[in-house]
PDB file of N, CA and C in Angstrom:
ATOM      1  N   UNK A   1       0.837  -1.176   0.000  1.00  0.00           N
ATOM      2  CA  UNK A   1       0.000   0.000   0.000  1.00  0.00           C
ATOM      3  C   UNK A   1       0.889   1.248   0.000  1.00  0.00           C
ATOM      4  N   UNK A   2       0.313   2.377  -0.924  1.00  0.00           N
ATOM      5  CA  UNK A   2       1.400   3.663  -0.803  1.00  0.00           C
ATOM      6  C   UNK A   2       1.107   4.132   0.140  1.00  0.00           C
ATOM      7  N   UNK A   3       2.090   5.002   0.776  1.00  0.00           N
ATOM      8  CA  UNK A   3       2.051   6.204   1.842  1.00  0.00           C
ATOM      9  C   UNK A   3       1.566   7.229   1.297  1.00  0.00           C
ATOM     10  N   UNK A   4       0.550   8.225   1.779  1.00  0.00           N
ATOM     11  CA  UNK A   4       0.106   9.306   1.390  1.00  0.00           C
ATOM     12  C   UNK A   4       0.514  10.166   2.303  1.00  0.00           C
ATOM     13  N   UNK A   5       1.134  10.120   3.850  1.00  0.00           N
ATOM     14  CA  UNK A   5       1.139  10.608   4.774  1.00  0.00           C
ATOM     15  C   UNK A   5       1.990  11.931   4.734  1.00  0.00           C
ATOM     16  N   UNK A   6       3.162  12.077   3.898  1.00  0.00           N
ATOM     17  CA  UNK A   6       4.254  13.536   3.418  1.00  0.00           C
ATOM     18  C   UNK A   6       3.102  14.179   2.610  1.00  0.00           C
ATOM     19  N   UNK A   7       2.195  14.257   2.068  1.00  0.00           N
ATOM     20  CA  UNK A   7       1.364  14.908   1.270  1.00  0.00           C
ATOM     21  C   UNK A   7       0.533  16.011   2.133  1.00  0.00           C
ATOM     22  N   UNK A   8       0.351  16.893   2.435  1.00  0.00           N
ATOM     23  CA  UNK A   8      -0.672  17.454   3.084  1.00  0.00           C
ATOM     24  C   UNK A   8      -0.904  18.259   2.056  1.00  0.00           C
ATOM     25  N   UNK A   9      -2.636  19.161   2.718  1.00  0.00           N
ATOM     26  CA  UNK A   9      -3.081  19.892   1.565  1.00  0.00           C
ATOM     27  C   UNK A   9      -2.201  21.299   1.433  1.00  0.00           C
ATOM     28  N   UNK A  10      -1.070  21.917   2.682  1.00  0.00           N
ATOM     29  CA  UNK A  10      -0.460  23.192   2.512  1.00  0.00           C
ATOM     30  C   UNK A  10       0.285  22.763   1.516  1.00  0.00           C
ATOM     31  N   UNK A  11       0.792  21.874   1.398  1.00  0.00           N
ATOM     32  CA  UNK A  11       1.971  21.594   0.642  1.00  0.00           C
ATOM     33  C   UNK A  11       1.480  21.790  -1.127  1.00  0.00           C
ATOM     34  N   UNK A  12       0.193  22.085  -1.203  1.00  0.00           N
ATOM     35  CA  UNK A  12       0.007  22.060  -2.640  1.00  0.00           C
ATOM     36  C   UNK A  12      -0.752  23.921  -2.912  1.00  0.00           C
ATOM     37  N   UNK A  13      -0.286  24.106  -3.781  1.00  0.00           N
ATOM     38  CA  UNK A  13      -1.070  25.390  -4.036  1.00  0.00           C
ATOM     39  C   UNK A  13      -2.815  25.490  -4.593  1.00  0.00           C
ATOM     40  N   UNK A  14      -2.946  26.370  -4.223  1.00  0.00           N
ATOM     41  CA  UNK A  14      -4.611  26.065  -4.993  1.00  0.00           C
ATOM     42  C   UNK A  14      -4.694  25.206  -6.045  1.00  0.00           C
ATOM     43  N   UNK A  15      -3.782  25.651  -7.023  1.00  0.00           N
ATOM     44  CA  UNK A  15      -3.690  24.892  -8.974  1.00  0.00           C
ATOM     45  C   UNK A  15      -4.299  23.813  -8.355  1.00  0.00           C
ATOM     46  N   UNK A  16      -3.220  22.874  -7.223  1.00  0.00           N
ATOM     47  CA  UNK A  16      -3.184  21.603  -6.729  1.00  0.00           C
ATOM     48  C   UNK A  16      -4.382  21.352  -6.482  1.00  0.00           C
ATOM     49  N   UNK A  17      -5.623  21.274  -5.886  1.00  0.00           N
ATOM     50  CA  UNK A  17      -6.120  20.593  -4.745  1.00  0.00           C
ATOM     51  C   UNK A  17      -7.019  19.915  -5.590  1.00  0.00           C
ATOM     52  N   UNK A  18      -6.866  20.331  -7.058  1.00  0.00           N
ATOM     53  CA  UNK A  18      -7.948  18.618  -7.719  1.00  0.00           C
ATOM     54  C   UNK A  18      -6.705  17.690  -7.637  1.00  0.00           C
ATOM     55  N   UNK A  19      -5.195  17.886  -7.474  1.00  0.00           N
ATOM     56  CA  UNK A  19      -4.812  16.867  -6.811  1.00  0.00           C
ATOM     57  C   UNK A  19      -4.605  16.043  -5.812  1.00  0.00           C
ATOM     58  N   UNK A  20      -4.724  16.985  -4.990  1.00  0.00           N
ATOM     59  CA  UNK A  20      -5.077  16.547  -3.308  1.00  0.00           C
ATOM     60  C   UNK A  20      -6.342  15.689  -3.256  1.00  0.00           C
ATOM     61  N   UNK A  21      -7.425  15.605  -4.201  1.00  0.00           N
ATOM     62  CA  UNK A  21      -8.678  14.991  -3.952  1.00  0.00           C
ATOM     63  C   UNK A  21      -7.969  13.776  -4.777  1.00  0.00           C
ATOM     64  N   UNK A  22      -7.513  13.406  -5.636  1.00  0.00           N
ATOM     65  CA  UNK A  22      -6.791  12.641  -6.405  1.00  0.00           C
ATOM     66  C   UNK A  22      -6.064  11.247  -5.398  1.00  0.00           C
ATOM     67  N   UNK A  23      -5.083  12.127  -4.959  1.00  0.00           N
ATOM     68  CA  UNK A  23      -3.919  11.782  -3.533  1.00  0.00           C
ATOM     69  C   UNK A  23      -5.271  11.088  -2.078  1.00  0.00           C
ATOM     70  N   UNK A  24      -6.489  11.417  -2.072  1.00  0.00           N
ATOM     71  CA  UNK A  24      -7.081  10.825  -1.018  1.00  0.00           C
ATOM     72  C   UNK A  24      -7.488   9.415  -1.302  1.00  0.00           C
ATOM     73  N   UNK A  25      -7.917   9.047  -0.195  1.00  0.00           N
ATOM     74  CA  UNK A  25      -8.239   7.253  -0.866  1.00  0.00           C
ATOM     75  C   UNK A  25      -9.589   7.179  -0.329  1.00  0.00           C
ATOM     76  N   UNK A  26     -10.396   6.065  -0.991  1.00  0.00           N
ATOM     77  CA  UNK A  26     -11.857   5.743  -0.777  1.00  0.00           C
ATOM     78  C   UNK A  26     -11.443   4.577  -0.185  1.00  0.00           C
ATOM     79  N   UNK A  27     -12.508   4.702   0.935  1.00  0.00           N
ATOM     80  CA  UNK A  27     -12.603   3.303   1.730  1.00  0.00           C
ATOM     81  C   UNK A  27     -13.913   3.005   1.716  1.00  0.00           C
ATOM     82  N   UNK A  28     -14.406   1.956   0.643  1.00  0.00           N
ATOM     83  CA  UNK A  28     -16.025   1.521   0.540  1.00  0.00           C
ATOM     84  C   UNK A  28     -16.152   0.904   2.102  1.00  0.00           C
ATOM     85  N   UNK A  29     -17.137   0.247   1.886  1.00  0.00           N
ATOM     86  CA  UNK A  29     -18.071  -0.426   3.195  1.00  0.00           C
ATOM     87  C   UNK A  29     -17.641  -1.678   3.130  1.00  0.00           C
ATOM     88  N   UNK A  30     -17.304  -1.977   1.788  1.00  0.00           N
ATOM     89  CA  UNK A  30     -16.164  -3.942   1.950  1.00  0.00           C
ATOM     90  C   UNK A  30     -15.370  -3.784   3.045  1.00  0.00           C
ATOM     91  N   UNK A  31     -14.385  -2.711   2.482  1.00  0.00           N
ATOM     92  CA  UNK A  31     -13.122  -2.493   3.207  1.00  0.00           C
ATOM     93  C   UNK A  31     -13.294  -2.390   4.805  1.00  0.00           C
ATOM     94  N   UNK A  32     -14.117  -1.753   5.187  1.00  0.00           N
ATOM     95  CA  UNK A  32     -14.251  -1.396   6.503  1.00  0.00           C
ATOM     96  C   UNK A  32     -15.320  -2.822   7.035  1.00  0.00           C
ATOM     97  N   UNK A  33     -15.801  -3.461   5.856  1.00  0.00           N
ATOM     98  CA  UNK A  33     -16.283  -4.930   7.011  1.00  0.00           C
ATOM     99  C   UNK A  33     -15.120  -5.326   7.138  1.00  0.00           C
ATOM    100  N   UNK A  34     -14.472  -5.628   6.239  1.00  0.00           N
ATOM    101  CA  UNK A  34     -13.098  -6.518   6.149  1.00  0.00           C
ATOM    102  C   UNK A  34     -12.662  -6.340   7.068  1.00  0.00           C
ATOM    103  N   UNK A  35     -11.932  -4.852   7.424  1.00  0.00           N
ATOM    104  CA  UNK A  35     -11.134  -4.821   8.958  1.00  0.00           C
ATOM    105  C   UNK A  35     -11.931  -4.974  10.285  1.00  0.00           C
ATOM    106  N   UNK A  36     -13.238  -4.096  10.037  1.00  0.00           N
ATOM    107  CA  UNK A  36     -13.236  -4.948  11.487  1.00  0.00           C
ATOM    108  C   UNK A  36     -13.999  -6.528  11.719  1.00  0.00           C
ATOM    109  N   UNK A  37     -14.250  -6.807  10.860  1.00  0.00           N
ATOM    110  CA  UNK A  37     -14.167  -8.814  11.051  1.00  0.00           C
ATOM    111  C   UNK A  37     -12.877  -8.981  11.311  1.00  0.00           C
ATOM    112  N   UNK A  38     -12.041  -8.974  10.605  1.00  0.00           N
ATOM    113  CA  UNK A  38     -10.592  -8.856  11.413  1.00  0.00           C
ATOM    114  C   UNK A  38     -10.090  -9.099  12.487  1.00  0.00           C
ATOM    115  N   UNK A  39     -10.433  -7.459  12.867  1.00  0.00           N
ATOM    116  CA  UNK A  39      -9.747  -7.255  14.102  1.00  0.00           C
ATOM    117  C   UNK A  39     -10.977  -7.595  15.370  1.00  0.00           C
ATOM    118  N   UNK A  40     -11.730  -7.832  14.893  1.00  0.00           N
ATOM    119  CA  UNK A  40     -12.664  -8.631  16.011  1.00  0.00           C
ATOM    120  C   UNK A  40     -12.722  -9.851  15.989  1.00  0.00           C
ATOM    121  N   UNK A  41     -12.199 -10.674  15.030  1.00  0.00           N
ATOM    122  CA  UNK A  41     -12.210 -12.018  14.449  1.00  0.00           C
ATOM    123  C   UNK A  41     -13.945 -12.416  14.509  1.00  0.00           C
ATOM    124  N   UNK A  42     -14.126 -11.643  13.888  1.00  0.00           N
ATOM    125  CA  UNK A  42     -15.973 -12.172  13.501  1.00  0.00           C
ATOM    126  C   UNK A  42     -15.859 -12.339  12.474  1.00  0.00           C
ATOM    127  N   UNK A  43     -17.177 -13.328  11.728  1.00  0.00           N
ATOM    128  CA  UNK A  43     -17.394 -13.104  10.650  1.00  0.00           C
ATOM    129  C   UNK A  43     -17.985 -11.985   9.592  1.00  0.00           C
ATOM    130  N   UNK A  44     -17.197 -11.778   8.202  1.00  0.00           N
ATOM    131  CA  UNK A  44     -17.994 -10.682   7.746  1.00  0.00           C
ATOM    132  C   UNK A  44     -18.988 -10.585   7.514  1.00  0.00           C
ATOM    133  N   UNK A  45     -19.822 -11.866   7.603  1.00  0.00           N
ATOM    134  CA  UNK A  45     -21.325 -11.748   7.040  1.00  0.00           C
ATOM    135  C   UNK A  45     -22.189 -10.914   8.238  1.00  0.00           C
ATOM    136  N   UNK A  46     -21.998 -11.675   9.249  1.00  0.00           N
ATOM    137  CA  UNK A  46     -21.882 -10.738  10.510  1.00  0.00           C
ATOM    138  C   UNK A  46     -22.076  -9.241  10.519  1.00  0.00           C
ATOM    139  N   UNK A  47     -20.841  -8.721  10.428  1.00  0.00           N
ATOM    140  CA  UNK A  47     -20.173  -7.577  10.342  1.00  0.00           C
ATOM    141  C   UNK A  47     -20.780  -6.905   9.207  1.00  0.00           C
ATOM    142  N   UNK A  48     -21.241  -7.173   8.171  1.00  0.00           N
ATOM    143  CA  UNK A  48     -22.045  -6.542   7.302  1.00  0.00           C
ATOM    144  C   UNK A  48     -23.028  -6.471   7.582  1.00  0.00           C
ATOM    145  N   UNK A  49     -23.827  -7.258   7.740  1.00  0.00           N
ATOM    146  CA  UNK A  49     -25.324  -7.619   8.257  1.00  0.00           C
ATOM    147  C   UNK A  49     -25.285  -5.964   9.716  1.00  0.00           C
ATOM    148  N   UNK A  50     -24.474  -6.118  10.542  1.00  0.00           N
ATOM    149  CA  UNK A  50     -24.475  -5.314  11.288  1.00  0.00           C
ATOM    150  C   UNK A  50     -24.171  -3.851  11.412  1.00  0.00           C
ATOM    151  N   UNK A  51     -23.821  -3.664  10.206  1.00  0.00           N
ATOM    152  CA  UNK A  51     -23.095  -1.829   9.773  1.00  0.00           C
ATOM    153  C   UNK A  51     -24.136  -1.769   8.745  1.00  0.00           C
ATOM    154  N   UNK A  52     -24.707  -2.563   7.887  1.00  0.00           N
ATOM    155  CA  UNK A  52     -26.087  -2.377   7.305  1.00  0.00           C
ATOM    156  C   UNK A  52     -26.861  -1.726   8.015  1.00  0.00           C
ATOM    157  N   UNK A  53     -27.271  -2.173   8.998  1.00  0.00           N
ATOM    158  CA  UNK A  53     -28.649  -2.201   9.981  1.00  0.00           C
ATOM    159  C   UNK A  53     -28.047  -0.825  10.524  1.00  0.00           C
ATOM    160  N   UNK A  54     -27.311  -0.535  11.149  1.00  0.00           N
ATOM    161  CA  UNK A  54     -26.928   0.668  11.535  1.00  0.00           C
ATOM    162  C   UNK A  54     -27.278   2.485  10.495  1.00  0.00           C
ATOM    163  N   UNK A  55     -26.660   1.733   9.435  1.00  0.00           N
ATOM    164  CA  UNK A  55     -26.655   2.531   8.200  1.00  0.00           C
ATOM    165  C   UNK A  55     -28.060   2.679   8.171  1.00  0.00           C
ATOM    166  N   UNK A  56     -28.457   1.723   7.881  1.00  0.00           N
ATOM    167  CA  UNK A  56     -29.806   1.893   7.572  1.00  0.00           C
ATOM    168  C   UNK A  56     -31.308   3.033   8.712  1.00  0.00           C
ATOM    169  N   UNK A  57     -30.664   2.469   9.812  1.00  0.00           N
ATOM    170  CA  UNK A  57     -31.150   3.046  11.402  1.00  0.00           C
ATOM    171  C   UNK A  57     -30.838   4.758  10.869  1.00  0.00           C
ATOM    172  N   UNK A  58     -29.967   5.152  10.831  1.00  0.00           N
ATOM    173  CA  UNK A  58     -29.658   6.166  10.545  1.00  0.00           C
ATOM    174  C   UNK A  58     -30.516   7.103   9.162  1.00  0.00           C
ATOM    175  N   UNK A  59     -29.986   6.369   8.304  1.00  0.00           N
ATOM    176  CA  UNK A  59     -30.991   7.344   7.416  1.00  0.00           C
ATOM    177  C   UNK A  59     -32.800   6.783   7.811  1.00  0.00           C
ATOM    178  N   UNK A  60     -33.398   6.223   8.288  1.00  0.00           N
ATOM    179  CA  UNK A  60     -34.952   6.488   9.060  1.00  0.00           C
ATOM    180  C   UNK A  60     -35.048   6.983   9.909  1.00  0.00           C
ATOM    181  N   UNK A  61     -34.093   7.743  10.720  1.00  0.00           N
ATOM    182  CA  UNK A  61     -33.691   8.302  11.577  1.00  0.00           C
ATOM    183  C   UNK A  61     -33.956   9.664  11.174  1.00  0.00           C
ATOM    184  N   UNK A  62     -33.188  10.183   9.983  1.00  0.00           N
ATOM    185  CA  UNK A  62     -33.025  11.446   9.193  1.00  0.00           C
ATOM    186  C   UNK A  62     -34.367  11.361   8.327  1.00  0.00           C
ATOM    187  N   UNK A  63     -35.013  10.188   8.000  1.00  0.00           N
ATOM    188  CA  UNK A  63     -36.345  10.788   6.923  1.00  0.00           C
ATOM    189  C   UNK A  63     -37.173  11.369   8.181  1.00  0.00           C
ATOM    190  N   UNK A  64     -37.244  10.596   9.381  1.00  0.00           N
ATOM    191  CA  UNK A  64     -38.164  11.097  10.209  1.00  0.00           C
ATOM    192  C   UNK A  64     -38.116  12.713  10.929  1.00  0.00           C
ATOM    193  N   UNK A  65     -37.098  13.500  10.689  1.00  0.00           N
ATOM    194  CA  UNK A  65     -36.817  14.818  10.797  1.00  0.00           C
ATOM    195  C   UNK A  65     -35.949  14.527  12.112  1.00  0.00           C
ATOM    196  N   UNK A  66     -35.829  13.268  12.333  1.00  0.00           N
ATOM    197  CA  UNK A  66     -34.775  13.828  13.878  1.00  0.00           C
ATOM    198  C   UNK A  66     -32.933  13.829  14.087  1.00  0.00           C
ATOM    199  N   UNK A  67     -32.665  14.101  14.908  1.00  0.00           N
ATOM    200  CA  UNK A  67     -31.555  14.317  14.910  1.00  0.00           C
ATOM    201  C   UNK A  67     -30.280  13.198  15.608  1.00  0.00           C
ATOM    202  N   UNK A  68     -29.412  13.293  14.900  1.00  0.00           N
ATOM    203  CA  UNK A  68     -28.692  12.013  15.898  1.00  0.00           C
ATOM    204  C   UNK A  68     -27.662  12.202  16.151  1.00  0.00           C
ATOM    205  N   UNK A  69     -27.091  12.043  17.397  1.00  0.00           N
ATOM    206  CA  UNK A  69     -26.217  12.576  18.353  1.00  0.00           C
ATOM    207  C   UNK A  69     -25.172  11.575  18.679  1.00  0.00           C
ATOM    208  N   UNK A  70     -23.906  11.097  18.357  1.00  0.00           N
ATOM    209  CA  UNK A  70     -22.633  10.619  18.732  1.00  0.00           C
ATOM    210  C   UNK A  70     -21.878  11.220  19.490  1.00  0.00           C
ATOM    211  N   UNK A  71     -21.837  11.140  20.489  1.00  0.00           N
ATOM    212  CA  UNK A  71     -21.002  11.694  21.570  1.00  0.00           C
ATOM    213  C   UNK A  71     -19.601  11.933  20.931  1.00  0.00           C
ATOM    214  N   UNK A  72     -18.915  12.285  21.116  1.00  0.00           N
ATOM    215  CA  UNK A  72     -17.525  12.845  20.455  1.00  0.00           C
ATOM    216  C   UNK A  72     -16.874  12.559  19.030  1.00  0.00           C
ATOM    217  N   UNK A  73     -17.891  12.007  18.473  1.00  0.00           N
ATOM    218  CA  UNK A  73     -17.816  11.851  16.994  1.00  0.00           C
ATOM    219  C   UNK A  73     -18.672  12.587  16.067  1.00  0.00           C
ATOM    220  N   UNK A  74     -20.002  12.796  16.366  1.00  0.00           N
ATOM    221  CA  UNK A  74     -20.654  13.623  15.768  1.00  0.00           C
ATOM    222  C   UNK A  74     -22.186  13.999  15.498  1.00  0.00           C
ATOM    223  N   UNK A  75     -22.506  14.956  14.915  1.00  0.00           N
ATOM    224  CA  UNK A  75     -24.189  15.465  14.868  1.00  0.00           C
ATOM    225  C   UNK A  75     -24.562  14.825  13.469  1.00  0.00           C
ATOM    226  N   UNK A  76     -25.479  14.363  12.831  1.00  0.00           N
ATOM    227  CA  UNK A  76     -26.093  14.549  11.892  1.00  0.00           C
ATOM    228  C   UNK A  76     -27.369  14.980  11.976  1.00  0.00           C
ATOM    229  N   UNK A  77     -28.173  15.650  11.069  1.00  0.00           N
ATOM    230  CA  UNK A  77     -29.212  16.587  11.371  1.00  0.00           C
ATOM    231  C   UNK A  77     -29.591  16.741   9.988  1.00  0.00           C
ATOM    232  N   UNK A  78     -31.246  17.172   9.336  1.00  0.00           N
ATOM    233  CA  UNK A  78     -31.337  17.612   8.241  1.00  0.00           C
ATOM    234  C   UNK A  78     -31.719  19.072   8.287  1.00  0.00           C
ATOM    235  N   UNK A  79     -31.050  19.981   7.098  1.00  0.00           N
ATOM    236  CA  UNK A  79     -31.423  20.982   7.006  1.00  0.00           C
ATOM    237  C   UNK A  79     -32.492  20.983   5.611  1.00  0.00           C
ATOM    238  N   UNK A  80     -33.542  22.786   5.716  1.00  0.00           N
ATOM    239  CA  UNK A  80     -34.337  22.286   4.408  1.00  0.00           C
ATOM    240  C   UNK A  80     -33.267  23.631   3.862  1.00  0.00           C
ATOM    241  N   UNK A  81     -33.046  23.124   2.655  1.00  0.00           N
ATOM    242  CA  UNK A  81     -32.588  24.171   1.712  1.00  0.00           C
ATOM    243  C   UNK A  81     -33.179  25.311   0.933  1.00  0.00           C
ATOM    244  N   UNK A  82     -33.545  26.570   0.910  1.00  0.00           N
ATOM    245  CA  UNK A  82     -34.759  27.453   0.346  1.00  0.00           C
ATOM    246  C   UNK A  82     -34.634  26.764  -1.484  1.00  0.00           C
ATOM    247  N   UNK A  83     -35.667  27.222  -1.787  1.00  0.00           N
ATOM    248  CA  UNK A  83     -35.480  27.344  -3.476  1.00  0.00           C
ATOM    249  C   UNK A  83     -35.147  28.396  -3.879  1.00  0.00           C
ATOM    250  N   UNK A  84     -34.591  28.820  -5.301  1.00  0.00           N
ATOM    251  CA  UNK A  84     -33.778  29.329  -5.282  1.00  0.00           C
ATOM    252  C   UNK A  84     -33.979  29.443  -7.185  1.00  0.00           C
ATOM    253  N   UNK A  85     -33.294  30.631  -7.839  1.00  0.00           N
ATOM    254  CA  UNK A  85     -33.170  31.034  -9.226  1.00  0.00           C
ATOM    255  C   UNK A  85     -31.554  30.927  -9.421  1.00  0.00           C
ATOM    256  N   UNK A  86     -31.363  29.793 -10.202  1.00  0.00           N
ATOM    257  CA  UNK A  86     -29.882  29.453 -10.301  1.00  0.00           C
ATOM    258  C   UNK A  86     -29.499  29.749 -11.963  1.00  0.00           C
ATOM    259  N   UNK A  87     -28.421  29.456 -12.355  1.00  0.00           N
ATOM    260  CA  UNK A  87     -28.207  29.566 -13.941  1.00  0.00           C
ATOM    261  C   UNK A  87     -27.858  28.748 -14.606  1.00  0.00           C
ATOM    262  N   UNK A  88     -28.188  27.695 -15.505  1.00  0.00           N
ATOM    263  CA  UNK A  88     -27.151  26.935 -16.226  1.00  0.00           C
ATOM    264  C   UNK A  88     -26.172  27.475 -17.087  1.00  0.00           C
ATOM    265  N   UNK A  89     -25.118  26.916 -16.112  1.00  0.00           N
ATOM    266  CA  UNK A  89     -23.443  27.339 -16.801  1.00  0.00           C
ATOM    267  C   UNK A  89     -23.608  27.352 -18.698  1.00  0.00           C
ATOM    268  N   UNK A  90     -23.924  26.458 -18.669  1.00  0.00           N
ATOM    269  CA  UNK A  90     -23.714  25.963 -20.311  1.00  0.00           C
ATOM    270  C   UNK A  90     -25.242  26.811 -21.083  1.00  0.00           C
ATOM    271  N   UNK A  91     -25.793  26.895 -20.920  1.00  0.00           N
ATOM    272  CA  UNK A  91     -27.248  27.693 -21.592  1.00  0.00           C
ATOM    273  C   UNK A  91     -27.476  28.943 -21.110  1.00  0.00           C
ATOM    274  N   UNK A  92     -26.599  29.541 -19.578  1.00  0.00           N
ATOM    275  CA  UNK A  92     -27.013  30.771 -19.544  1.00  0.00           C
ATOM    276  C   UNK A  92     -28.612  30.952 -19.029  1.00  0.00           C
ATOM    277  N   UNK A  93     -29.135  29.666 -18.929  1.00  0.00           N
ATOM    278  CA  UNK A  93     -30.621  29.874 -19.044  1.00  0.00           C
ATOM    279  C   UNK A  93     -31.034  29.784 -17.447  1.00  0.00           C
ATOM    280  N   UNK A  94     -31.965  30.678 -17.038  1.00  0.00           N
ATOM    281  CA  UNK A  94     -32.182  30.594 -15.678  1.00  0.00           C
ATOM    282  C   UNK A  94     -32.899  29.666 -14.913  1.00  0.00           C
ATOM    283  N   UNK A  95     -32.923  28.801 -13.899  1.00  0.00           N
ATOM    284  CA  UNK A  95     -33.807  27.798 -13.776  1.00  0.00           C
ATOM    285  C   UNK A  95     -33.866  27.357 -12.039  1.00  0.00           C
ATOM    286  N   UNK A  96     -35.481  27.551 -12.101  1.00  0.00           N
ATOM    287  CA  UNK A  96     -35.652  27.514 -10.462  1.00  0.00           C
ATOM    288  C   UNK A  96     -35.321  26.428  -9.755  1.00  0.00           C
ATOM    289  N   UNK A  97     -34.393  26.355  -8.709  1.00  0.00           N
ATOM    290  CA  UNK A  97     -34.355  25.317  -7.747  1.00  0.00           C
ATOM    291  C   UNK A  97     -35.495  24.814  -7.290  1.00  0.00           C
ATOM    292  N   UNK A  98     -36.152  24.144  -6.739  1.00  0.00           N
ATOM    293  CA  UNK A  98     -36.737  23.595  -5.355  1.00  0.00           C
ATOM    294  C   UNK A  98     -36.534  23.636  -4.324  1.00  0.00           C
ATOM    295  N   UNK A  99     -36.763  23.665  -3.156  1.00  0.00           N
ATOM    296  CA  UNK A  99     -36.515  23.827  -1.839  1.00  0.00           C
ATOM    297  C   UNK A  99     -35.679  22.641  -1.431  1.00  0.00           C
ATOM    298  N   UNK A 100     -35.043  21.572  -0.716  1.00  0.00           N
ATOM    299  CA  UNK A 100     -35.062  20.276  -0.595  1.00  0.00           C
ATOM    300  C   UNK A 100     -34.213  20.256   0.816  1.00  0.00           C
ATOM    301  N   UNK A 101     -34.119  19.189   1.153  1.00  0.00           N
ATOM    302  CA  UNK A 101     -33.662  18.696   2.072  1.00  0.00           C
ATOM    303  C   UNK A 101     -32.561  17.906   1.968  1.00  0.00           C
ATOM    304  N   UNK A 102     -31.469  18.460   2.735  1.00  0.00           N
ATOM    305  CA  UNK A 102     -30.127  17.822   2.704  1.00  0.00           C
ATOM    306  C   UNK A 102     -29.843  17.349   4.593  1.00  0.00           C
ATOM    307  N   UNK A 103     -28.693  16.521   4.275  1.00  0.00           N
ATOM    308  CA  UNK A 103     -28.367  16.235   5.668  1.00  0.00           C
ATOM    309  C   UNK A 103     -26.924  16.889   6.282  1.00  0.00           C
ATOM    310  N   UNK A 104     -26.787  17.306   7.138  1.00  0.00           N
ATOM    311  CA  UNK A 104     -25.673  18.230   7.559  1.00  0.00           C
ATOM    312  C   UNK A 104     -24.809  17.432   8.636  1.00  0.00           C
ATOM    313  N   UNK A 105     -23.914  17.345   8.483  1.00  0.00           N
ATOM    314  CA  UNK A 105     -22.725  16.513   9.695  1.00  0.00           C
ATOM    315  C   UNK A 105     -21.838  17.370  10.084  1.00  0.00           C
ATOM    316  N   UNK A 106     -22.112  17.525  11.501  1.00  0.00           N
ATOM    317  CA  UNK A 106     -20.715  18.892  12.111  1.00  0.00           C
ATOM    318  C   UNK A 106     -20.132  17.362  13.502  1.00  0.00           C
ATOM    319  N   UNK A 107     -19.068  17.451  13.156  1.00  0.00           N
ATOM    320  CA  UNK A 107     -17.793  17.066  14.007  1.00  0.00           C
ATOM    321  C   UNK A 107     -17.915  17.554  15.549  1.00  0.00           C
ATOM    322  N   UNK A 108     -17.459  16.356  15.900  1.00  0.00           N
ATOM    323  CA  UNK A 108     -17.479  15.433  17.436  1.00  0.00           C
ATOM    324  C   UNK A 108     -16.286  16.214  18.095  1.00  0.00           C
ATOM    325  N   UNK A 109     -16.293  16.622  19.231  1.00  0.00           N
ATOM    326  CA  UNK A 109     -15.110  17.299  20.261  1.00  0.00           C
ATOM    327  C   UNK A 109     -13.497  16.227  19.825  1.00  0.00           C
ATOM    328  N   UNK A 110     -13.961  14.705  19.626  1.00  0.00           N
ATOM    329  CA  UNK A 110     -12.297  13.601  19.831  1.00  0.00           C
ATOM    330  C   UNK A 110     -12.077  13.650  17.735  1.00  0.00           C
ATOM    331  N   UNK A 111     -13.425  14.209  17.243  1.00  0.00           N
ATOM    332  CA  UNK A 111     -12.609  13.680  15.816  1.00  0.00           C
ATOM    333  C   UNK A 111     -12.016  15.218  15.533  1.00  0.00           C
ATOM    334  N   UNK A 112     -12.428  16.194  15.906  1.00  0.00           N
ATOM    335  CA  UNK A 112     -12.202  17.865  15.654  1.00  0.00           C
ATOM    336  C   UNK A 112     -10.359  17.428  15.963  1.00  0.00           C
ATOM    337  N   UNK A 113     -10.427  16.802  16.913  1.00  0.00           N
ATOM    338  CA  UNK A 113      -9.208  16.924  17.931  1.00  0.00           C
ATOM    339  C   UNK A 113      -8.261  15.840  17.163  1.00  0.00           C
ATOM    340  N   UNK A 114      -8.614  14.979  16.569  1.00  0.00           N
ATOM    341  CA  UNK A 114      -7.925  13.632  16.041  1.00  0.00           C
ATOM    342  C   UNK A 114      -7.290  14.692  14.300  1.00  0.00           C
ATOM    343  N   UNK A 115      -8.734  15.166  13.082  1.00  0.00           N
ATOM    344  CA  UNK A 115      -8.130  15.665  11.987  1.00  0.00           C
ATOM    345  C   UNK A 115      -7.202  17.303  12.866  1.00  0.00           C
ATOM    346  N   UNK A 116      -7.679  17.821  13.282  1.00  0.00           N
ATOM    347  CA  UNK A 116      -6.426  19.035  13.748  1.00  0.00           C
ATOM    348  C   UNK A 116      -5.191  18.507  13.810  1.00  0.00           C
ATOM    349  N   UNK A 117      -5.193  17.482  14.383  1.00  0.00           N
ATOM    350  CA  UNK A 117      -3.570  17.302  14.705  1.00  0.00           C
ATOM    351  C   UNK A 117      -2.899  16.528  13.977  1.00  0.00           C
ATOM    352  N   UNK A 118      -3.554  15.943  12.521  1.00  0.00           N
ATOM    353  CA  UNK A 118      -2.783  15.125  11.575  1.00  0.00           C
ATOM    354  C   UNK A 118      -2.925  16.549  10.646  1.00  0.00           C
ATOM    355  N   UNK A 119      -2.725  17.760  10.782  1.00  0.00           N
ATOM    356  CA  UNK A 119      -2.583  18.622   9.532  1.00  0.00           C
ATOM    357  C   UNK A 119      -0.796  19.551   9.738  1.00  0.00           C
ATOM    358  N   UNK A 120      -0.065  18.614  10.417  1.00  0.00           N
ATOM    359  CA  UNK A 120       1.157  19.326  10.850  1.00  0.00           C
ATOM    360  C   UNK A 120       1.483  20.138  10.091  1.00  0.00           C
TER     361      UNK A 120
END
């Protein structure tokens, strides 16, 4: 596996940072059963079956308008977005938004504290 860890985002100038998104890595939901079946020595069927259900808990959680609270990891919450008169780039042509609903995630007191201090 490469090291990405000498890379930070100061180190690149603006030009850079569609390379910096480049330089990040995706970790699907395989990957993360994989390790922790692992390191729990469970099975992944298990372990999927169980970050499913979670996942899932969560967004019926958010259709139902409420809010969910992780103690030092984090808020998720939905906001409604106004509608809105936007432009298409390419036609110039003006075209009304809709109002809609998005979901908003603001950071936990230990993860604020965990990304701050990997940005040396």
């Amino acid at each position: 596996m490469l090291d990405y860890s000498e890379y930070t985002l100061e180190s690149y100038s603006c030009y850079n940072k569609s390379l910096w998104r480049w330089l990040m890595l995706t970790i699907t939901k395989k990957e993360l059963v994989d390790r922790i079946a692992q390191s729990t020595q469970t099975r992944r069927v298990l372990v999927k079956s169980v970050i499913q259900h979670f996942l899932d808990e969560i967004v019926a959680e958010l259709v139902e308008g409420n809010r969910l609270e992780f103690r030092d990891f984090g808020v998720f919450e939905t906001r409604i977005r106004a509608a809105r008169d936007a432009q298409n780039p390419k036609t110039l042509e003006q075209v009304h938004v809709s109002a809609k609903r998005a979901v908003k995630f603001k950071m936990g007191r230990i993860m604020k504290q965990t990304l701050g201090n990997n940005q040396e």
